[in-house]
Protein backbone atom coordinates (compact mmCIF):
# COMPACT_ATOMS: atom_id res chain seq x y z
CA UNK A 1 -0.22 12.37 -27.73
CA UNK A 2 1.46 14.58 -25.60
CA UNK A 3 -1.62 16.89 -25.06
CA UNK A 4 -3.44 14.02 -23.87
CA UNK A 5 -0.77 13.24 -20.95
CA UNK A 6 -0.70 16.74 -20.37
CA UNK A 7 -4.93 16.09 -19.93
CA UNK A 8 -4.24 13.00 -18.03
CA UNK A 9 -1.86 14.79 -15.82
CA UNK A 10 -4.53 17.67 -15.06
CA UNK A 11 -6.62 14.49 -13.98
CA UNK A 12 -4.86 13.58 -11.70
CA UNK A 13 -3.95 15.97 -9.66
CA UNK A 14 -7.78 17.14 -9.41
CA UNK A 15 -8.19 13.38 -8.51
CA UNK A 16 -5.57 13.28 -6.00
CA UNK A 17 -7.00 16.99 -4.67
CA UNK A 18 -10.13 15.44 -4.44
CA UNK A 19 -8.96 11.87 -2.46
CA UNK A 20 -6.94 13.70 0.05
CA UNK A 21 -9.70 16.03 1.29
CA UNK A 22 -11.56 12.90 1.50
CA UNK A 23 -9.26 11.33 3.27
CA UNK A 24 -8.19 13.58 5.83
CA UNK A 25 -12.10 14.14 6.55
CA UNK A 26 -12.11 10.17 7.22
CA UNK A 27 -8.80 10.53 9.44
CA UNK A 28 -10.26 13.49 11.70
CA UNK A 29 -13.63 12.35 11.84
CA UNK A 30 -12.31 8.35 12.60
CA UNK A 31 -14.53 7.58 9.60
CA UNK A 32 -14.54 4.69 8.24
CA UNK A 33 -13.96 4.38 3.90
CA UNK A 34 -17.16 3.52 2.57
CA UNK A 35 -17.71 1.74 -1.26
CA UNK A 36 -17.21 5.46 -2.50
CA UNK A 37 -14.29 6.29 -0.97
CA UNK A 38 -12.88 3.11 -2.64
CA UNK A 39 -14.35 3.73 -6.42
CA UNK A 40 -12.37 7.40 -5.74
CA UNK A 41 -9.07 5.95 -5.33
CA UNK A 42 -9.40 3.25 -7.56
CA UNK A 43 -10.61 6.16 -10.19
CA UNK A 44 -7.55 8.13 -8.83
CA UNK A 45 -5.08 5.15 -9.73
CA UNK A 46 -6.66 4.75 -13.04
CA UNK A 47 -6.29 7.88 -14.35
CA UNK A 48 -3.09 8.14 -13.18
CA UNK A 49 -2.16 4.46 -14.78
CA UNK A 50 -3.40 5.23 -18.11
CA UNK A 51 -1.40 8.92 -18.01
CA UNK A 52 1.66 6.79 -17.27
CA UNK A 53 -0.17 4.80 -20.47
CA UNK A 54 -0.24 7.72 -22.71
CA UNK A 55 3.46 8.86 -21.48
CA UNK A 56 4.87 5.69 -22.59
CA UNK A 57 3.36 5.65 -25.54
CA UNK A 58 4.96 8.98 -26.09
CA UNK A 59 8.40 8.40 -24.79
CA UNK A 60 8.21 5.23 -27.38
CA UNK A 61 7.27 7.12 -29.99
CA UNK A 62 10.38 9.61 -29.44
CA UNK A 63 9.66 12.73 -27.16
CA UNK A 64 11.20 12.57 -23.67
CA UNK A 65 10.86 14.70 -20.08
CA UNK A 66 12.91 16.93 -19.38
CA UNK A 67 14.52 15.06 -16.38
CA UNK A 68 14.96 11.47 -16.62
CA UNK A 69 13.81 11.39 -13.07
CA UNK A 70 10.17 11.80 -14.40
CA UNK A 71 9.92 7.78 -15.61
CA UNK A 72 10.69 7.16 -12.02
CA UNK A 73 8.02 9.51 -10.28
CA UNK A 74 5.64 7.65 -12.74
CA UNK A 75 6.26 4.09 -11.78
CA UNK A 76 6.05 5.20 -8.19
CA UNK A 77 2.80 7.14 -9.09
CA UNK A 78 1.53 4.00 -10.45
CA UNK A 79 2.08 1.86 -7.46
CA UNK A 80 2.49 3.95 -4.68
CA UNK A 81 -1.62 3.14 -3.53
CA UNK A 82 -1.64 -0.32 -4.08
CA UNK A 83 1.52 -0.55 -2.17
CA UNK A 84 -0.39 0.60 0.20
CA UNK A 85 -3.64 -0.45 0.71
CA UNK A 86 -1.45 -3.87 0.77
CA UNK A 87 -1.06 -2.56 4.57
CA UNK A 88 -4.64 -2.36 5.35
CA UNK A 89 -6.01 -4.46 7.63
CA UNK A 90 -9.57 -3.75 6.93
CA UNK A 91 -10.86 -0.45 8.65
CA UNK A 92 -9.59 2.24 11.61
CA UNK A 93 -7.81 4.76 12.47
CA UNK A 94 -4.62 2.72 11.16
CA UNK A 95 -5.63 2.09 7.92
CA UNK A 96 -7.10 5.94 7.69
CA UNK A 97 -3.55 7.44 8.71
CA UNK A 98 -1.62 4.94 5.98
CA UNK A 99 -4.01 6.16 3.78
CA UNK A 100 -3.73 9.38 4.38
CA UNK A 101 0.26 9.27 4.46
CA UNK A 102 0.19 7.30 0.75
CA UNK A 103 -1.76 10.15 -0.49
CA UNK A 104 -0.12 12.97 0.56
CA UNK A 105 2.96 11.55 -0.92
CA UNK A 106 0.80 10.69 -3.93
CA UNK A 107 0.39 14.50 -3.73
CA UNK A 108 4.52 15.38 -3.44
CA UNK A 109 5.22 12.36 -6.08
CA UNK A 110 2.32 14.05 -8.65
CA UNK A 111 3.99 17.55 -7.83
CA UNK A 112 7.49 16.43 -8.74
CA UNK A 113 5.79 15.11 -12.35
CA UNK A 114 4.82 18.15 -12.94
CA UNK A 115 8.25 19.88 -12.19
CA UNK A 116 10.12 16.99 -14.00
CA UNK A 117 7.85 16.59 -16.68
């Protein structure tokens, strides 16, 4: 079980790698997110939802982080994005900058896993 988190983990931060190069192209270039950009976060969230899954599964089942402080970066993992796109009013600039903020600290949040984990 823990492998698989481990796995999961790996996921994710290729997933977040991937979404914030994406996303700071859309903020420089005043893009717009398209239906792809949108599938990549919501893959983004997913994997990182079913690592926090796998980890809880494991923590129930009796092995624990080293810092306690990791079940906290993974609840914030979790629902940092839909937090929010809850501020998104639909395209722009704006919405490409909250973005962009949400997943560079998607980034620092996935980082401290790692270090807590």
């Amino acid at each position: 079980m823990q492998a698989i988190h481990q796995v999961l983990a790996i996921g994710a931060l290729i997933a977040v790698a991937i979404v914030l190069t994406w996303t700071v192209i859309l903020a420089v270039t005043k893009g717009t997110p398209g239906r792809g950009y949108d599938r990549a976060q919501a893959s983004m969230v997913g994997i990182i939802a079913l690592a926090a899954i796998v980890g809880a599964a494991s923590f129930i089942s009796g092995a624990r982080p080293a810092d306690g402080l990791h079940l906290v970066y993974g609840a914030v993992a979790v629902l940092l994005i839909p937090f929010a796109r809850s501020f998104l009013r639909g395209g722009g600039r704006r919405d490409a900058l909250i973005l962009l903020i949400a997943v560079a600290a998607l980034g620092g949040v996935i980082y401290r896993l790692f270090a807590t984990g």
